[in-house]
N, C-alpha and C. Protein backbone atom coordinates (compact mmCIF):
# COMPACT_ATOMS: atom_id res chain seq x y z
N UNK A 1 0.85 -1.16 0.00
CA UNK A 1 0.00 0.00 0.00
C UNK A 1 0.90 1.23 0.00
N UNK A 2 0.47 2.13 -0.78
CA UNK A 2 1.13 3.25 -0.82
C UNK A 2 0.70 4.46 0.29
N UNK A 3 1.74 5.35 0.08
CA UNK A 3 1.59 6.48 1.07
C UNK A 3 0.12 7.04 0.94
N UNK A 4 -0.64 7.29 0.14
CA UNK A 4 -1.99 7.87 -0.47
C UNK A 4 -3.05 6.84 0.63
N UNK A 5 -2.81 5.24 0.45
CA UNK A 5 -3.38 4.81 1.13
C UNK A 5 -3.03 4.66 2.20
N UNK A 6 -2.22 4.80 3.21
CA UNK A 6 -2.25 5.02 4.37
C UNK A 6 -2.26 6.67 5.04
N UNK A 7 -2.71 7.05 4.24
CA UNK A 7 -3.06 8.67 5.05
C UNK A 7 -4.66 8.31 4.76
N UNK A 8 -5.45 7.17 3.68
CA UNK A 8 -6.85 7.12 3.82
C UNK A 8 -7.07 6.41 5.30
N UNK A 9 -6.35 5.53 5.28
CA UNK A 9 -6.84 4.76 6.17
C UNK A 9 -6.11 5.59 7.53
N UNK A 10 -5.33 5.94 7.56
CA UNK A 10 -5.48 6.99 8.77
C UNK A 10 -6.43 7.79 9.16
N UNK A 11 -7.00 8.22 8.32
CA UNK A 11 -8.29 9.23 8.17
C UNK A 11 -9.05 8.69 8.84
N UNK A 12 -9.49 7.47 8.32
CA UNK A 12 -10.62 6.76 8.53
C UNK A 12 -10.84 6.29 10.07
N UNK A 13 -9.45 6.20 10.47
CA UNK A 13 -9.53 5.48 11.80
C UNK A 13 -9.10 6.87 12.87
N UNK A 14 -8.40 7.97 12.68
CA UNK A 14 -8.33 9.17 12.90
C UNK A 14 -10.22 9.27 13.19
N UNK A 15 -10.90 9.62 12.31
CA UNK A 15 -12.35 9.92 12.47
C UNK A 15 -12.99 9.11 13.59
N UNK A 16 -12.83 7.83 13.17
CA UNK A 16 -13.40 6.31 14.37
C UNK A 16 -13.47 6.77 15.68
N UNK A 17 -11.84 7.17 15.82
CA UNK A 17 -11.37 7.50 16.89
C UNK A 17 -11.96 8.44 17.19
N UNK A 18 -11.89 9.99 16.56
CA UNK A 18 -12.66 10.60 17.42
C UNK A 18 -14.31 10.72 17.67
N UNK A 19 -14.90 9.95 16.83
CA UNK A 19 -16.27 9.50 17.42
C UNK A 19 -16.41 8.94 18.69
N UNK A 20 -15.61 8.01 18.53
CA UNK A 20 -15.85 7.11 20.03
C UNK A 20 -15.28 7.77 21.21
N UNK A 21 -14.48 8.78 21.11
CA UNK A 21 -13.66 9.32 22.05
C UNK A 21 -14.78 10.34 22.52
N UNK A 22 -15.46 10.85 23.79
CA UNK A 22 -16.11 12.00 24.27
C UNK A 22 -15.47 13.00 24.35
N UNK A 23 -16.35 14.17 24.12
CA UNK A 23 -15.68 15.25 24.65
C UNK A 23 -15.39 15.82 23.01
N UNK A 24 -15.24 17.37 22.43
CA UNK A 24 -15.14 17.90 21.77
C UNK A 24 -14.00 18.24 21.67
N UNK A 25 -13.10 17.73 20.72
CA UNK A 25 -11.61 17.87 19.78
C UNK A 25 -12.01 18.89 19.04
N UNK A 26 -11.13 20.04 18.61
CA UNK A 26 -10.72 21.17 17.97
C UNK A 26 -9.76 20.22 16.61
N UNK A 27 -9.60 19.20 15.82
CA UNK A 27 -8.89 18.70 15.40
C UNK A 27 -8.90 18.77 13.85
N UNK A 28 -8.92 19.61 12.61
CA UNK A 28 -8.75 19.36 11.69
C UNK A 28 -8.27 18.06 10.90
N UNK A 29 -8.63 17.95 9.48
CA UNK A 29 -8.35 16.59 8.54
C UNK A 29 -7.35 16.34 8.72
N UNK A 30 -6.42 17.81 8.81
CA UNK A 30 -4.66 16.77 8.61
C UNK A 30 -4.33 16.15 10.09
N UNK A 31 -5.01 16.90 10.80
CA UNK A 31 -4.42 16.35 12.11
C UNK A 31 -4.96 14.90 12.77
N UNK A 32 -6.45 14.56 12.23
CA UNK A 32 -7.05 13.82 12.28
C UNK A 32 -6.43 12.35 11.54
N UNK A 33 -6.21 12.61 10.26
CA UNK A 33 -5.45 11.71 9.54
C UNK A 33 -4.03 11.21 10.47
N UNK A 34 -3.46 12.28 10.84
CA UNK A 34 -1.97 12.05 11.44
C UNK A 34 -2.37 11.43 12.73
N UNK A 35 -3.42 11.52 13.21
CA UNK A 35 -3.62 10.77 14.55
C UNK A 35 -4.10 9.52 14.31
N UNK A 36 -4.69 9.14 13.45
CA UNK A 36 -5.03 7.03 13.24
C UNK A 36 -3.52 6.87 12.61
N UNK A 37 -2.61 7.12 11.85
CA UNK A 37 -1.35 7.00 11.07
C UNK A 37 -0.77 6.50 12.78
N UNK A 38 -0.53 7.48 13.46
CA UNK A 38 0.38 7.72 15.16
C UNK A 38 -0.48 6.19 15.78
N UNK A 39 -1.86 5.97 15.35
CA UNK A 39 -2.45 4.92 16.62
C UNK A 39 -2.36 4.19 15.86
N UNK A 40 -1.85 3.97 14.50
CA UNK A 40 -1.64 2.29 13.58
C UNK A 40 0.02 2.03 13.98
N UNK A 41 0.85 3.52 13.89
CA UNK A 41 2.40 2.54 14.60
C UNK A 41 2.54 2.36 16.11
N UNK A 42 1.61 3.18 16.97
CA UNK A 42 1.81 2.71 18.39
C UNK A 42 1.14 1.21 18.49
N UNK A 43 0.08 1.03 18.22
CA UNK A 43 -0.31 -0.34 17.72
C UNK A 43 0.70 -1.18 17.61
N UNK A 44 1.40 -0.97 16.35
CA UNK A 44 2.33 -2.01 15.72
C UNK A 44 3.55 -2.28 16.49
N UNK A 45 4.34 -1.40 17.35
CA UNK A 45 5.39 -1.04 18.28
C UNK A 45 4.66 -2.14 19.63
N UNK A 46 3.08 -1.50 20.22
CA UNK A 46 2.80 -2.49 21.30
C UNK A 46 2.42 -3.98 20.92
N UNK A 47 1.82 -3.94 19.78
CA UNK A 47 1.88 -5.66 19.34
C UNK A 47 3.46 -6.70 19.37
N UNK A 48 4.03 -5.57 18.80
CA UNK A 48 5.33 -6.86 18.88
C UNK A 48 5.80 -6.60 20.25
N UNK A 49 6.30 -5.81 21.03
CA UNK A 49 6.58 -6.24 22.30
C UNK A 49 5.48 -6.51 22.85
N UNK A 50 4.44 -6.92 22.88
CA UNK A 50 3.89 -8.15 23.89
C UNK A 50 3.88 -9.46 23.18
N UNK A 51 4.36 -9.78 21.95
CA UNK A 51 4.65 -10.69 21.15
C UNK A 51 3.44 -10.95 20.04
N UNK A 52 2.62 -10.17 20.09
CA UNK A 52 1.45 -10.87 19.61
C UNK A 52 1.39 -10.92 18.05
N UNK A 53 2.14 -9.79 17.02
CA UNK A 53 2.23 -9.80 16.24
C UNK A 53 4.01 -9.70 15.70
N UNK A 54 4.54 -9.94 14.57
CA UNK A 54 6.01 -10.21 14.68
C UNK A 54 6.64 -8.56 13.85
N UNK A 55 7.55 -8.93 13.27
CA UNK A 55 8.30 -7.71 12.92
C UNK A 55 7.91 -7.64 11.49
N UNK A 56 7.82 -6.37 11.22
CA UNK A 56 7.29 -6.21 9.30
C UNK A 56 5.39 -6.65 9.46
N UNK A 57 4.96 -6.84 10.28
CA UNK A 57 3.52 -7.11 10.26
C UNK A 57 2.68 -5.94 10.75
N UNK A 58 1.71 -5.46 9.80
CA UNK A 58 0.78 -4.02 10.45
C UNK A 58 0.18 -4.43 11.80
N UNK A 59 -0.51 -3.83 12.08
CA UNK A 59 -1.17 -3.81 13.53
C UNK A 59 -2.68 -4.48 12.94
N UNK A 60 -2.95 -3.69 12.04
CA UNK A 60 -4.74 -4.34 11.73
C UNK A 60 -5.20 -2.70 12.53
N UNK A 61 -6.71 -3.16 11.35
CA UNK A 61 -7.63 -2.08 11.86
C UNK A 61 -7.85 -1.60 13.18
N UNK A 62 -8.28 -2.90 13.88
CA UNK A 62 -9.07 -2.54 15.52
C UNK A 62 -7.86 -2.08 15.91
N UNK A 63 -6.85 -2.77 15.90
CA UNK A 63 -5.42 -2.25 16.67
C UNK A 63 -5.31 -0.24 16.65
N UNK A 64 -4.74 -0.63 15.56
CA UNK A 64 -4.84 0.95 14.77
C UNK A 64 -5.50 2.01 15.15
N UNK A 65 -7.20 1.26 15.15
CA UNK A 65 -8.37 2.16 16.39
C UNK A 65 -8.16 2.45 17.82
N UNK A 66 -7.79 1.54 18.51
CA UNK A 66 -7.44 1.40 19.65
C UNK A 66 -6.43 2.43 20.02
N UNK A 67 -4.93 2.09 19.17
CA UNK A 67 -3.97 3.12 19.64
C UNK A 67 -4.18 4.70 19.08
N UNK A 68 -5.26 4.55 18.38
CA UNK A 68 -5.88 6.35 17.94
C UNK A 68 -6.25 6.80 19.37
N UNK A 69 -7.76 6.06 19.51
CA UNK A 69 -8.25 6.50 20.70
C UNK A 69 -7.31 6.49 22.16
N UNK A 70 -6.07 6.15 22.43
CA UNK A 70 -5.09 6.23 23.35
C UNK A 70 -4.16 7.66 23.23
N UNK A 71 -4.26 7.73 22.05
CA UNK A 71 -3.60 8.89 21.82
C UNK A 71 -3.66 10.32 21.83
N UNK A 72 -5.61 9.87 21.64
CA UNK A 72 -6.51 11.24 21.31
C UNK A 72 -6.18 11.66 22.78
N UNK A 73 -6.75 10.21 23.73
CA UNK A 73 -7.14 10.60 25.45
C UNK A 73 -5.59 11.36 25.62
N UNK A 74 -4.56 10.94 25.24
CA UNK A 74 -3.22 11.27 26.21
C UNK A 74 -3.32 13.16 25.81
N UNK A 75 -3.58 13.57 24.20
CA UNK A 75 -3.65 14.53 23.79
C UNK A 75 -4.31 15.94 24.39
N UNK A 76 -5.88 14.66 24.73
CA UNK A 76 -6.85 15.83 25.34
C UNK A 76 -6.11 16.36 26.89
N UNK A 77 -5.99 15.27 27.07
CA UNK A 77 -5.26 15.85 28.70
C UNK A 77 -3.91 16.30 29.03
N UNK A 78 -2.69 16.10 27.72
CA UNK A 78 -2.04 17.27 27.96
C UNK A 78 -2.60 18.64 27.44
N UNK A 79 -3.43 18.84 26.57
CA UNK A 79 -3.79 20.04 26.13
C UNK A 79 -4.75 20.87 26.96
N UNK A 80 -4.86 20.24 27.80
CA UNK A 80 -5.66 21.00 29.07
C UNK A 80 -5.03 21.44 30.06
């Protein structure tokens, strides 16, 4: 997959994320995009050290979602 498609699918999970996340983000597209991109490699970084996925392997969607919405929360509360 090319760079084009992983800024979609950042988007996509960027958005996910901040649906499910409460509370009102100030967050524009690019920043939105750059935040599922940030929760698909924290994903991929915490999958292989707990072993679950190996080296050169993506995280996967839910993953990806997951470390968005971790990221958004850490965000909102330093920005406060």
């Amino acid at each position: 997959m090319g760079i084009i498609g992983t800024i979609l699918i950042g988007l996509v999970v960027g958005l996910l994320a901040r649906w499910l996340h409460p509370g009102h983000d100030r967050l524009g597209l690019i920043m939105t995009a750059l935040l599922g991109i940030a929760g698909s490699v924290l994903a991929t970084f915490a999958g292989q050290a707990l072993g679950l996925i190996r080296m050169g392997q993506p995280a996967g969607f839910l993953g990806a979602l997951i470390g968005a919405v971790v990221i958004l929360f850490v965000y909102t509360r330093i920005k406060r």
